[in-house]
Protein backbone atom coordinates (compact mmCIF):
# COMPACT_ATOMS: atom_id res chain seq x y z
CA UNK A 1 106.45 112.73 130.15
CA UNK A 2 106.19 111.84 126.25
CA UNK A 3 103.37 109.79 125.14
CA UNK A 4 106.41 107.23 124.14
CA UNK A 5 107.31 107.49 127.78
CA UNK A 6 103.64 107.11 129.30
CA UNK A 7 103.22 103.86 126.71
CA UNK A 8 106.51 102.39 128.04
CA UNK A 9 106.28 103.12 131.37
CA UNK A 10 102.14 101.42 130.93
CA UNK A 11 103.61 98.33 129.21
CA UNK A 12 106.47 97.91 131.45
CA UNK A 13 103.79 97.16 134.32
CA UNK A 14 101.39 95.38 132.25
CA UNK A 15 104.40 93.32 131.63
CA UNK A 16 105.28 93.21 135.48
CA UNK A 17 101.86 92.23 136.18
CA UNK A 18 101.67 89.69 133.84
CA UNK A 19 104.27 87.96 135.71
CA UNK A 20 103.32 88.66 139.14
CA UNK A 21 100.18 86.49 140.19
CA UNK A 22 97.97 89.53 140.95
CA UNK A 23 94.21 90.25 139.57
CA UNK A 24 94.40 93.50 137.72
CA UNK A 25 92.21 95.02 140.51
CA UNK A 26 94.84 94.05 142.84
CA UNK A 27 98.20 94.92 141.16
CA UNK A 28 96.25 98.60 139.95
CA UNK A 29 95.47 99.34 143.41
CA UNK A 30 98.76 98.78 144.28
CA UNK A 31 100.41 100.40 141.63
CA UNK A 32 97.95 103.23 142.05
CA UNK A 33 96.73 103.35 138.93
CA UNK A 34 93.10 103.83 138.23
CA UNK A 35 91.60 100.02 137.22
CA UNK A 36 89.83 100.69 133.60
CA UNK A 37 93.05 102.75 133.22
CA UNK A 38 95.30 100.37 133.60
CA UNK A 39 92.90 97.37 131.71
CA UNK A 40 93.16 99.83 128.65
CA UNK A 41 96.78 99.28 128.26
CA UNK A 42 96.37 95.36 129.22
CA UNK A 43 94.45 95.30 125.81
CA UNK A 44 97.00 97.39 123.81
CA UNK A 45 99.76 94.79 124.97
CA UNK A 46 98.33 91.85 124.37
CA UNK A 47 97.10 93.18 120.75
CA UNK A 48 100.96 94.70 120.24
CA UNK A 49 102.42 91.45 121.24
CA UNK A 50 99.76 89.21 119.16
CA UNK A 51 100.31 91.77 116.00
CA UNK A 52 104.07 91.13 116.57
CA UNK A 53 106.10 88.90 113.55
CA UNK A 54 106.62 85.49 114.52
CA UNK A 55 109.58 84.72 112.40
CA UNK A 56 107.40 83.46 109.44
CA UNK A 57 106.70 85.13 106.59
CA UNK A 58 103.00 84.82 105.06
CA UNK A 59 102.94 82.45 102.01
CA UNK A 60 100.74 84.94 99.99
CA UNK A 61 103.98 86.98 99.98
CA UNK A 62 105.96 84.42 97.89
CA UNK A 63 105.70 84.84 93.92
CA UNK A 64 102.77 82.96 92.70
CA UNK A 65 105.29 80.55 90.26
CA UNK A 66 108.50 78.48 91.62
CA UNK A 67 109.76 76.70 94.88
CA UNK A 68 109.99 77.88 98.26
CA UNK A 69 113.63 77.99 99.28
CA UNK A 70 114.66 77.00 102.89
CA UNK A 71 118.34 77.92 103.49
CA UNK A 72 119.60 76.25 106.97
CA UNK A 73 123.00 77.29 108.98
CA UNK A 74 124.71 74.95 107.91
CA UNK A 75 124.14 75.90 104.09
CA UNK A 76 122.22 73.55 102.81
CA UNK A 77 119.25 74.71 100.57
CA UNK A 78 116.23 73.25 100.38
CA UNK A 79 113.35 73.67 97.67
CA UNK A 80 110.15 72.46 98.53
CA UNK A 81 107.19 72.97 95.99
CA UNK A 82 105.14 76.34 96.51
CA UNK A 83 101.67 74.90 97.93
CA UNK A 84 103.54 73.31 100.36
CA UNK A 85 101.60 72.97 103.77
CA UNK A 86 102.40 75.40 106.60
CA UNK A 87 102.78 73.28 108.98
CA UNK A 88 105.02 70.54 107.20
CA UNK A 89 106.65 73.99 106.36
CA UNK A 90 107.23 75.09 109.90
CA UNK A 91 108.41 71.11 110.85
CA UNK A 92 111.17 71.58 108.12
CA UNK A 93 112.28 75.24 109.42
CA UNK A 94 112.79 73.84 113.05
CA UNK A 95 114.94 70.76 111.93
């Protein structure tokens, strides 16, 4: 088995586990998987999944100079100044 394989195979039960009620002592016993083993690759899904985009782009990524530019479905474009708050920001993306 490929170390891609292995780190599937670990996240697909992290995954399964995460969903299935069980303590990790529990769920590794029955899985047969050794317990610190099987807490290693808890950790390096839950960092993946928090280092994972969240649809939003970081605002220190715009050009300093200029309007932000929100473009819905429907077409309409809106500009909003560039020190515009996040989180009035993320109101106007999920109109």
């Amino acid at each position: 088995m490929t170390r891609a394989e292995h780190k599937e195979k670990m996240y697909s039960l992290v995954s399964e586990w995460r969903n299935s009620g069980q303590s990790q002592k529990e769920f590794s016993r029955q899985h047969q998987i050794n317990l610190h083993t099987f807490r290693y690759w808890a950790c390096k899904y839950n960092n993946q999944q928090q280092n994972a985009p969240d649809g939003f782009i970081s605002l220190d990524q715009v050009p300093s100079s200029g309007d932000i530019c929100l473009r819905y479905p429907n077409g309409v474009e809106l500009y909003v100044p560039m020190h515009t708050p996040y989180t009035t920001l993320q109101k106007l993306v999920k109109l």
